[in-house]
N, C-alpha and C. Protein backbone atom coordinates (compact mmCIF):
# COMPACT_ATOMS: atom_id res chain seq x y z
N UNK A 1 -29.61 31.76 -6.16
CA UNK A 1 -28.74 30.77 -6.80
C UNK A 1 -28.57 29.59 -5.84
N UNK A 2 -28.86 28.45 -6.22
CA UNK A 2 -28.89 27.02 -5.41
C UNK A 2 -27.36 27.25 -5.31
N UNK A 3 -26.77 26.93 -4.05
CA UNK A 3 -25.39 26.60 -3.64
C UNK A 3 -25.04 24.53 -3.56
N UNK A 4 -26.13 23.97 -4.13
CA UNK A 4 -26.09 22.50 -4.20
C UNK A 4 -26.22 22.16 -5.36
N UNK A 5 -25.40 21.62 -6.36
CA UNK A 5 -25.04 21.15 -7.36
C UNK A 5 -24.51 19.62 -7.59
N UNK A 6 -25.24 19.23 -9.09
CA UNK A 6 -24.38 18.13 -9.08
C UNK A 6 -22.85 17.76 -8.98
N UNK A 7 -22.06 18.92 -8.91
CA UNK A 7 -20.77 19.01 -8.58
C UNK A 7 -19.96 18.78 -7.36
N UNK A 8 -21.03 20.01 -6.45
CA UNK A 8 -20.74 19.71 -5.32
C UNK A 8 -21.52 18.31 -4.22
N UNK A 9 -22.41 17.91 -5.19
CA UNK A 9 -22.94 16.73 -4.57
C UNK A 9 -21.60 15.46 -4.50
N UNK A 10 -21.26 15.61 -6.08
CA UNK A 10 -19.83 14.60 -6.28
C UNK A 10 -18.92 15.09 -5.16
N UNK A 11 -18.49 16.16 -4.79
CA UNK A 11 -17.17 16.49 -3.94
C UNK A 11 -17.85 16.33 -2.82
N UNK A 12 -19.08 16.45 -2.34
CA UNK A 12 -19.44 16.09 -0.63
C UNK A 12 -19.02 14.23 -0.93
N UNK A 13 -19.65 13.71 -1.98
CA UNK A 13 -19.55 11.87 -1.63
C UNK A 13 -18.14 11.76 -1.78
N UNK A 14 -17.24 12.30 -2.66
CA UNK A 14 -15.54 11.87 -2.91
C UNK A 14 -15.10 12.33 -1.11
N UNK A 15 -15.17 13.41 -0.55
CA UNK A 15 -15.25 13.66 1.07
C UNK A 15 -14.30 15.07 0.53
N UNK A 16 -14.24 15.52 -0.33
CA UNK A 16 -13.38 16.73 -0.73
C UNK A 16 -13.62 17.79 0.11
N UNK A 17 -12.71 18.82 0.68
CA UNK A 17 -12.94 19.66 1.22
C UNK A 17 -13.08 21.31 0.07
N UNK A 18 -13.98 21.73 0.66
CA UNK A 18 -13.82 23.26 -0.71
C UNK A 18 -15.18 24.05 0.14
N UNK A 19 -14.68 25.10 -0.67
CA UNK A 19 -15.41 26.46 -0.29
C UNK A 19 -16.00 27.25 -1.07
N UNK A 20 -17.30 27.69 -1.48
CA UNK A 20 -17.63 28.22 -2.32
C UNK A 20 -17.80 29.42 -2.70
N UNK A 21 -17.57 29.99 -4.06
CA UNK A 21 -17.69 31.58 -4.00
C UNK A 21 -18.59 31.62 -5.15
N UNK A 22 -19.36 32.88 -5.03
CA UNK A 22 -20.33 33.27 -5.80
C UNK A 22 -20.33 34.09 -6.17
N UNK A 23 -20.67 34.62 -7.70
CA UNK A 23 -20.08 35.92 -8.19
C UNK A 23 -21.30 36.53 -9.47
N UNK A 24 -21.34 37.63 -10.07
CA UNK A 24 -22.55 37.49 -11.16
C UNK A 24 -21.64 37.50 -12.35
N UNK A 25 -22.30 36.32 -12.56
CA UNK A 25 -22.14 35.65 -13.93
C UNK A 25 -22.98 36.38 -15.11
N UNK A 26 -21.70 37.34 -16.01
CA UNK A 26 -21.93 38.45 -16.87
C UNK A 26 -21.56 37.28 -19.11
N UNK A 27 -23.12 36.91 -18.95
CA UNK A 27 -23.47 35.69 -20.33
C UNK A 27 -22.18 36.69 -21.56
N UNK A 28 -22.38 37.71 -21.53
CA UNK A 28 -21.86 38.52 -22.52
C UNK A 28 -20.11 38.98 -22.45
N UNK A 29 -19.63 38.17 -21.48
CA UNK A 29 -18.06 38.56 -21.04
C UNK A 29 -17.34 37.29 -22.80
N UNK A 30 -16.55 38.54 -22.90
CA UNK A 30 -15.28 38.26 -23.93
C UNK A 30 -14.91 36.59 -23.51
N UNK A 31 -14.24 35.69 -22.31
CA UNK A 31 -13.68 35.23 -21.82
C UNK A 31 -14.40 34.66 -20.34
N UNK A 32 -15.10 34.09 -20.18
CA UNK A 32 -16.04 33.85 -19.40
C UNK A 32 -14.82 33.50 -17.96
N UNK A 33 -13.52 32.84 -18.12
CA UNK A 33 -13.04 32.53 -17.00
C UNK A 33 -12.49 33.69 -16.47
N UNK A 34 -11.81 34.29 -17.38
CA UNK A 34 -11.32 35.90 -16.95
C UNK A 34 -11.86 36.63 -16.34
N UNK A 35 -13.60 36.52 -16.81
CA UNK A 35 -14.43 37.64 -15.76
C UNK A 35 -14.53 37.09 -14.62
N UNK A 36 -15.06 35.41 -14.42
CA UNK A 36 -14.95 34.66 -13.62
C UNK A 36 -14.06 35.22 -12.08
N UNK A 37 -12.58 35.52 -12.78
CA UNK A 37 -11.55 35.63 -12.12
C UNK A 37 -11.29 37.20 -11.77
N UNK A 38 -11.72 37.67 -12.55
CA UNK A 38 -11.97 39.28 -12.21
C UNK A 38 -13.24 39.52 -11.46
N UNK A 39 -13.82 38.79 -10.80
CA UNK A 39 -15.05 38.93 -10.02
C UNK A 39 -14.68 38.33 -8.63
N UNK A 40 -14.22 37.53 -8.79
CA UNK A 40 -13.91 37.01 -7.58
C UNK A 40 -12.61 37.34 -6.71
N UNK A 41 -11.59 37.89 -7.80
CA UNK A 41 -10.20 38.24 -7.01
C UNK A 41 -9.51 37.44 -6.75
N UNK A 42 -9.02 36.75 -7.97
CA UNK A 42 -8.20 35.69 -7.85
C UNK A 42 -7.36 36.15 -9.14
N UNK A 43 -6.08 35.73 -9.46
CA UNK A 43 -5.47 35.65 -10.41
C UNK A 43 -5.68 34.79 -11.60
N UNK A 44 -6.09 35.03 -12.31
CA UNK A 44 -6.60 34.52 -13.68
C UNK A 44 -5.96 32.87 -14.23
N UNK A 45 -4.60 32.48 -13.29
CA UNK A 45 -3.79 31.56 -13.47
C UNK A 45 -4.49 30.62 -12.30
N UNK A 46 -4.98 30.92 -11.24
CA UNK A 46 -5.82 30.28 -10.13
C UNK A 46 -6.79 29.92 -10.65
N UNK A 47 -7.91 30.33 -11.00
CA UNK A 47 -9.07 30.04 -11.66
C UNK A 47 -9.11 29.29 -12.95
N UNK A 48 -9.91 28.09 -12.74
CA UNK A 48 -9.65 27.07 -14.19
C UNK A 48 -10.59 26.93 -14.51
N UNK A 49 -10.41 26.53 -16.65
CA UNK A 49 -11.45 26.13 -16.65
C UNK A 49 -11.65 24.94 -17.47
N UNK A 50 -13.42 24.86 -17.46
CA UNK A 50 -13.24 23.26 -17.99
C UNK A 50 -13.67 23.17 -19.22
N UNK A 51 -13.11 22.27 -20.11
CA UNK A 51 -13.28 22.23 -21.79
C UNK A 51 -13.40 21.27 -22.07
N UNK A 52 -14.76 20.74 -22.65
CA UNK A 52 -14.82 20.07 -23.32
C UNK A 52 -14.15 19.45 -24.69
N UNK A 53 -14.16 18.20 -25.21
CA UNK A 53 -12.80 18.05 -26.49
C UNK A 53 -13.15 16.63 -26.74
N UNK A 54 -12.71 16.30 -27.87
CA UNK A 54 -12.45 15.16 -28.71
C UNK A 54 -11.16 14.68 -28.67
N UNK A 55 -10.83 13.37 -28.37
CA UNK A 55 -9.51 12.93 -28.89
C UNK A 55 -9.41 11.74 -29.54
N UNK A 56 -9.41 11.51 -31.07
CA UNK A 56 -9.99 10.58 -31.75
C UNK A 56 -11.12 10.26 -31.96
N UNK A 57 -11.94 11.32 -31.58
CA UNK A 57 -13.61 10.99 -31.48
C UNK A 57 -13.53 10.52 -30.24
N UNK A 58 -13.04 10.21 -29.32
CA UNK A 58 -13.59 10.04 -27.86
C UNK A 58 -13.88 11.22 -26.92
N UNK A 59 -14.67 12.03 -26.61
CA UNK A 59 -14.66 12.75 -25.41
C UNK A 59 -13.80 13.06 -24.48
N UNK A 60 -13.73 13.94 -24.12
CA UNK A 60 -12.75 14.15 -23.10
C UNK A 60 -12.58 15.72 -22.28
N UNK A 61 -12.50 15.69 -21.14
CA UNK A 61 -12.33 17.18 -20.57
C UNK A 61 -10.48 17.33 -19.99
N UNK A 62 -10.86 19.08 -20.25
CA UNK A 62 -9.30 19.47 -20.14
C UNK A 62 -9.64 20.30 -19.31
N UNK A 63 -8.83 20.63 -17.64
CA UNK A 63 -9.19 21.61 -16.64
C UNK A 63 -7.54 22.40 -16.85
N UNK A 64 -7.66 23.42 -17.25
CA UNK A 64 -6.43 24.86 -17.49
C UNK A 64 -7.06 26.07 -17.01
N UNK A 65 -5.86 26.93 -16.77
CA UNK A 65 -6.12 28.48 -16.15
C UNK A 65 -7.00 29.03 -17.09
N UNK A 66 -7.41 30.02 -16.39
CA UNK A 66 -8.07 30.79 -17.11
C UNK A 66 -7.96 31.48 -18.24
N UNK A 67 -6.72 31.89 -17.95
CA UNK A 67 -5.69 32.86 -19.10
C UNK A 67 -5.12 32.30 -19.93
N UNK A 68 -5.10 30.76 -19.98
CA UNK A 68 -4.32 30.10 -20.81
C UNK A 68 -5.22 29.56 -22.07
N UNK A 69 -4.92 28.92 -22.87
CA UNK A 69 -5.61 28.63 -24.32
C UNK A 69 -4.57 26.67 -24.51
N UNK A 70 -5.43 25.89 -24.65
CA UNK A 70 -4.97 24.76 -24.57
C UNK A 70 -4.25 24.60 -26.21
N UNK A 71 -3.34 23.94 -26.19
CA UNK A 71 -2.43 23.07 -27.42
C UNK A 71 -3.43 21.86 -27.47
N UNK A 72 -4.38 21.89 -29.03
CA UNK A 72 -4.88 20.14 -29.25
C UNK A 72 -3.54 19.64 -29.71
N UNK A 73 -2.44 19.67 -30.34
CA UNK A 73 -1.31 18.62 -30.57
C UNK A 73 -1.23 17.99 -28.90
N UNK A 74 -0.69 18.83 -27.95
CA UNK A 74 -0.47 18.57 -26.53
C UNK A 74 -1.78 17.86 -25.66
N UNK A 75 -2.69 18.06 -26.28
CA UNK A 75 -3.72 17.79 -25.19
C UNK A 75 -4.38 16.25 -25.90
N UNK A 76 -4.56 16.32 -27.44
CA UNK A 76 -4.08 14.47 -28.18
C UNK A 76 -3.24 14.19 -27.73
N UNK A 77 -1.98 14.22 -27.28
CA UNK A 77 -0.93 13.34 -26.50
C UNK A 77 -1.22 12.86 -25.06
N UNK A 78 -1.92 13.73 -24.75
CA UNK A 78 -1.80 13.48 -22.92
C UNK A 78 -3.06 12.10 -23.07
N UNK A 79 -3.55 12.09 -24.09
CA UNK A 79 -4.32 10.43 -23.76
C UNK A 79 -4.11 9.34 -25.02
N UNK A 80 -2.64 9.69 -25.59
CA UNK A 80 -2.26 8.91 -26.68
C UNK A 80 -2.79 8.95 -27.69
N UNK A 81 -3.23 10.08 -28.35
CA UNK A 81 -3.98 10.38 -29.49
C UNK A 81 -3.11 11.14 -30.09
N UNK A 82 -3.95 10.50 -31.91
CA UNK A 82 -3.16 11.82 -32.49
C UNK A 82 -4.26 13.58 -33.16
N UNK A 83 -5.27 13.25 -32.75
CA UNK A 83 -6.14 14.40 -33.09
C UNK A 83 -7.20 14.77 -32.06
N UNK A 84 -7.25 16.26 -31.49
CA UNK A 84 -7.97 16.67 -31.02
C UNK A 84 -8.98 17.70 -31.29
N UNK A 85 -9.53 17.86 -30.68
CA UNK A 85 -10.78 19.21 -31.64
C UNK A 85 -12.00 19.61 -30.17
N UNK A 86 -12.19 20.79 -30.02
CA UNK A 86 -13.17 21.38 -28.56
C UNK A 86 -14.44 20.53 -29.59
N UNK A 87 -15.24 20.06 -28.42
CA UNK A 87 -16.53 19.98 -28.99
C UNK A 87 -17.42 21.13 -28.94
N UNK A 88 -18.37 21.17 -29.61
CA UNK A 88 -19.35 21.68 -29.93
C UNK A 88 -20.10 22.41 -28.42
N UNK A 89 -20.78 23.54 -28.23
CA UNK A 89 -21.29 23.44 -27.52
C UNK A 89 -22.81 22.74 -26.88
N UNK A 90 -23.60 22.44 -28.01
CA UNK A 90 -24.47 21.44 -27.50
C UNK A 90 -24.46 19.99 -27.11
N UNK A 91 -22.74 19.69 -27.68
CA UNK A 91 -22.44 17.82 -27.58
C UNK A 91 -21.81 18.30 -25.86
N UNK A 92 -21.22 19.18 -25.21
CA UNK A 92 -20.60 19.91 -24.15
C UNK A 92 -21.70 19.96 -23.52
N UNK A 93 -22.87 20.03 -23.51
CA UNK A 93 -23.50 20.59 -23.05
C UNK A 93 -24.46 18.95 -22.57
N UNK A 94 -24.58 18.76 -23.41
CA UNK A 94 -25.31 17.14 -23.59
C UNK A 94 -24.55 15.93 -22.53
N UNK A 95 -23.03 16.31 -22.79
CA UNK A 95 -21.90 14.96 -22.28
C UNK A 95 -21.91 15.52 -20.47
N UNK A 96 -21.97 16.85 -20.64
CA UNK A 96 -21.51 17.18 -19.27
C UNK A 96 -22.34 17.32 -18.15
N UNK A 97 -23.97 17.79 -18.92
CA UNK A 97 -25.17 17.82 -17.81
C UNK A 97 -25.25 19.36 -17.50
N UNK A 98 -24.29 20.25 -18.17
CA UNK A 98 -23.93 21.77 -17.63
C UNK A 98 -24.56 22.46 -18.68
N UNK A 99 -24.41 23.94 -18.87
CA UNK A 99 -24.78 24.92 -19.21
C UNK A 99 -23.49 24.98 -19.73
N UNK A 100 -23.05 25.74 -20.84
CA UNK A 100 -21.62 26.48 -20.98
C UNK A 100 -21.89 27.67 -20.06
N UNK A 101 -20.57 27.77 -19.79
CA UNK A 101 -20.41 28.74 -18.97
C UNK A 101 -20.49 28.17 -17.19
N UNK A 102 -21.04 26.95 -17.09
CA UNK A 102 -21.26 26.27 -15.93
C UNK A 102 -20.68 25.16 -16.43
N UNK A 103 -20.13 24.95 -16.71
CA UNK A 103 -19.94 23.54 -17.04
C UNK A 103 -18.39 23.21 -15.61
N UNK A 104 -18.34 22.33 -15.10
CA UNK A 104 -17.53 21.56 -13.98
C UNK A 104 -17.32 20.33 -14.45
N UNK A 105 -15.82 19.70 -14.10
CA UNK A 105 -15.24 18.75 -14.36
C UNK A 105 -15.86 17.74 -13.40
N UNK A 106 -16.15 18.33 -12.52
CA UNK A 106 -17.16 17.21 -11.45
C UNK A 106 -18.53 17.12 -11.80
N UNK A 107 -19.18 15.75 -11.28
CA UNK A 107 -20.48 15.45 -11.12
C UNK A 107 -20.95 15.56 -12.76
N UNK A 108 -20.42 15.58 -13.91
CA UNK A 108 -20.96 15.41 -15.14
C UNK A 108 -21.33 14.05 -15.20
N UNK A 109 -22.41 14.30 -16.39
CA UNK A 109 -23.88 13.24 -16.36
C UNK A 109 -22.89 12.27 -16.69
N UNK A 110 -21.67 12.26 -18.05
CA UNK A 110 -21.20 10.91 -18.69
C UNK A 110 -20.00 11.30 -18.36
N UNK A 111 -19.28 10.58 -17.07
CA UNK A 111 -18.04 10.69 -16.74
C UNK A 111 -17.24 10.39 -18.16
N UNK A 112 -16.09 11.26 -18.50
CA UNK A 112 -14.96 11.18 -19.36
C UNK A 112 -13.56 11.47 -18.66
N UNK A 113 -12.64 11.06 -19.32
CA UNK A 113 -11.04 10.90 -19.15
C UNK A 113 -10.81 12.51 -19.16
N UNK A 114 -10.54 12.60 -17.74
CA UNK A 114 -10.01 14.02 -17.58
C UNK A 114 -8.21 14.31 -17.72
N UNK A 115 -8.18 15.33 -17.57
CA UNK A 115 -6.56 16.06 -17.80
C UNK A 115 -6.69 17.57 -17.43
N UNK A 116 -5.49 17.56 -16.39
CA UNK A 116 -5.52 18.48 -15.56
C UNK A 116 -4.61 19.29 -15.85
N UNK A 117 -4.19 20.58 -16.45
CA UNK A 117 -3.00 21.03 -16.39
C UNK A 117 -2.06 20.98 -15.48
N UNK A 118 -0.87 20.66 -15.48
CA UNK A 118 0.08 19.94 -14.18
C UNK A 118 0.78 21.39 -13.57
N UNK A 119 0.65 22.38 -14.64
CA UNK A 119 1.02 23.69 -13.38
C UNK A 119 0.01 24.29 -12.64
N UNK A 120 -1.13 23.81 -12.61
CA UNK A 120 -2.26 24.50 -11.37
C UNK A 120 -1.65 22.82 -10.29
N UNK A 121 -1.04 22.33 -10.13
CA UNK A 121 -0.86 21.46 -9.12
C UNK A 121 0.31 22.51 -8.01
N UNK A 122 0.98 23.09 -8.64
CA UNK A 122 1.63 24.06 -8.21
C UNK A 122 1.13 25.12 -7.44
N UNK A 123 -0.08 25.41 -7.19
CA UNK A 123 -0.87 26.29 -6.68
C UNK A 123 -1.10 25.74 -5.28
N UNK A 124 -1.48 26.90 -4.38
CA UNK A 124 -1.87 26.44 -3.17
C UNK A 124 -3.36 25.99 -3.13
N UNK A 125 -4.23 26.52 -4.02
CA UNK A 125 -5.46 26.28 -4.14
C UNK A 125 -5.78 26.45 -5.78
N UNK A 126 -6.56 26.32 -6.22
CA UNK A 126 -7.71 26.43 -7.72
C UNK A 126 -9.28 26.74 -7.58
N UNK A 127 -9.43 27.59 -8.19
CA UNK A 127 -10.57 27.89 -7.99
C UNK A 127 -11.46 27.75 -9.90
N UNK A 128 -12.63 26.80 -9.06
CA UNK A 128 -13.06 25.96 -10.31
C UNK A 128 -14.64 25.96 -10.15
N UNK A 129 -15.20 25.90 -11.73
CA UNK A 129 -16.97 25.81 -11.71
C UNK A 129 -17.60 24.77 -10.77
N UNK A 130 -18.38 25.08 -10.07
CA UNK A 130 -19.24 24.71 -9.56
C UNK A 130 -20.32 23.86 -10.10
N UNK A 131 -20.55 23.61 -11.04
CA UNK A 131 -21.53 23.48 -11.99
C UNK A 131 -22.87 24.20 -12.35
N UNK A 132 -22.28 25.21 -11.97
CA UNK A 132 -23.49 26.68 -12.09
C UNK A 132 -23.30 27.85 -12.59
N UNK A 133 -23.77 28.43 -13.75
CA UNK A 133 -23.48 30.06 -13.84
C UNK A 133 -23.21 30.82 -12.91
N UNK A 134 -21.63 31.23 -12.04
CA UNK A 134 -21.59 32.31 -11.47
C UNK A 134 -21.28 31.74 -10.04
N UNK A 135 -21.43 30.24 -10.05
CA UNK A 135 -20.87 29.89 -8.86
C UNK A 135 -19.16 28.82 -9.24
N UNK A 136 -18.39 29.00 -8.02
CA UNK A 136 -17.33 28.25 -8.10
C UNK A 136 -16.91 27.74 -6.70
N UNK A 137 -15.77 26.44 -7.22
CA UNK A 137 -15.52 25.74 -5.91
C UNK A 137 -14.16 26.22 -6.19
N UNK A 138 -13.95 26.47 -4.36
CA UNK A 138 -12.09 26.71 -4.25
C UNK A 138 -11.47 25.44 -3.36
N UNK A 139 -10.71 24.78 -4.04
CA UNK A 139 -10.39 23.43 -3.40
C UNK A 139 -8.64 23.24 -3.94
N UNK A 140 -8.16 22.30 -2.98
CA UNK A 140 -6.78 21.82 -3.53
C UNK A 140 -6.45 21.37 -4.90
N UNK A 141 -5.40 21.49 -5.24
CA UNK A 141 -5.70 21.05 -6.83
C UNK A 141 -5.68 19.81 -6.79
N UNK A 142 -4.81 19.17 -5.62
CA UNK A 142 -4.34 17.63 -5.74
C UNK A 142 -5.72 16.92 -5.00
N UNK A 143 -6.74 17.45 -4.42
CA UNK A 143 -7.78 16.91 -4.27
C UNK A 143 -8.62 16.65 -5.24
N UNK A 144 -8.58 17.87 -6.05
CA UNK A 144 -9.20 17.77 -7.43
C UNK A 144 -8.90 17.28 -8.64
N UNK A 145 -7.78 16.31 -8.46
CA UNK A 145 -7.15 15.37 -9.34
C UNK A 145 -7.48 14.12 -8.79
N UNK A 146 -7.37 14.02 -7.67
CA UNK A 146 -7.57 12.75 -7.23
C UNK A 146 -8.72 12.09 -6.85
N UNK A 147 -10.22 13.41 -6.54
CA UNK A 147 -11.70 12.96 -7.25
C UNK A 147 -11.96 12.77 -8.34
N UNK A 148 -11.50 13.36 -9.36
CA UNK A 148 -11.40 12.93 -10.56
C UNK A 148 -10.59 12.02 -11.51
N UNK A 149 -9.77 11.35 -10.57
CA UNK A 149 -9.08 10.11 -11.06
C UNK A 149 -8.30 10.72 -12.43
N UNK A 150 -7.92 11.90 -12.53
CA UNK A 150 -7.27 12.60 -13.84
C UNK A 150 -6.23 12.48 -13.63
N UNK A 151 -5.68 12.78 -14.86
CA UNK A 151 -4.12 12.28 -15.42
C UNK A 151 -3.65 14.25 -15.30
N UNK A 152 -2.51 14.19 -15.45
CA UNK A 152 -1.79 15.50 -15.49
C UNK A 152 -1.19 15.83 -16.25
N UNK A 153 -0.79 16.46 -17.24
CA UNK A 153 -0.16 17.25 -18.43
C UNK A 153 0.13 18.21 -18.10
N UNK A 154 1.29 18.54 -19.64
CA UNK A 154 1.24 19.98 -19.97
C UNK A 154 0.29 20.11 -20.96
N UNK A 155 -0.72 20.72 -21.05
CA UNK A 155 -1.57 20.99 -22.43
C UNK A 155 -2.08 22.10 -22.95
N UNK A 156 -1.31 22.99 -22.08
CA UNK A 156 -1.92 24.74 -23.04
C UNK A 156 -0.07 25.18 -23.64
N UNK A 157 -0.70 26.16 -24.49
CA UNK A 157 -0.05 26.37 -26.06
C UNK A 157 1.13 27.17 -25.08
């Protein structure tokens, strides 16, 4: 498994500090962040993940725990919209440059308006895709808001 990604290419140029963990990435898990998080030994609220979404027809990614399930009423608000909807996985797949299941809020091909859930800022760390099946970056959350120039919400249900 390449440990160099377009992800972590973005967090070496932003100057981010993070650490990587590697885990086997099981295609057939119920909950892909859960196993994620059950592989690595982290609490399921540490580990985030990233979702692709519509808000008004614009694109957009949402980074939340693992365990959590996002609100579209809440997550159309956090960029002044009134309708949201997950995209598809091949338009996800197309916008982001990732694999599902790999998909990272960093280093995607067509940068979009991110949103961060504002209780992983609360964390001492987050542990987040890599942009690889089975790999992840463990980094500050407030570093990882602030390479990504993202806004902060509440947006899970």
């Amino acid at each position: 498994m390449a440990k160099t990604t377009q992800a972590t290419r973005f967090l070496d140029k932003a100057g981010v500090s993070y650490t990587i963990q590697q885990y086997d990435y099981d295609p057939n898990a119920f909950k892909v962040g859960l196993q994620a998080a059950a592989a690595i030994g982290e609490p399921p609220d540490r580990v985030l993940k990233t979702l692709m979404a519509n808000v008004d027809g614009k694109p957009v990614c949402a980074v939340v725990p693992s365990n959590a399930e996002v609100s579209m009423k809440k997550l159309a608000a956090a960029f002044s919209g009134k309708h949201a909807e997950m995209l598809d996985a091949k338009t996800a797949e197309r916008l982001s440059g990732y694999h599902v299941g790999g998909i990272s809020p960093f280093g995607q091909r067509k940068r979009v308006p991110t949103v961060f859930e504002e209780k992983a800022l609360a964390e001492p760390y987050v542990v987040m895709n890599g942009g690889q099946r089975g790999l992840q970056v463990k980094l500050a959350p407030a570093d990882a808001v602030k390479a990504l120039d993202a806004a902060t919400a509440n947006v899970i249900a």
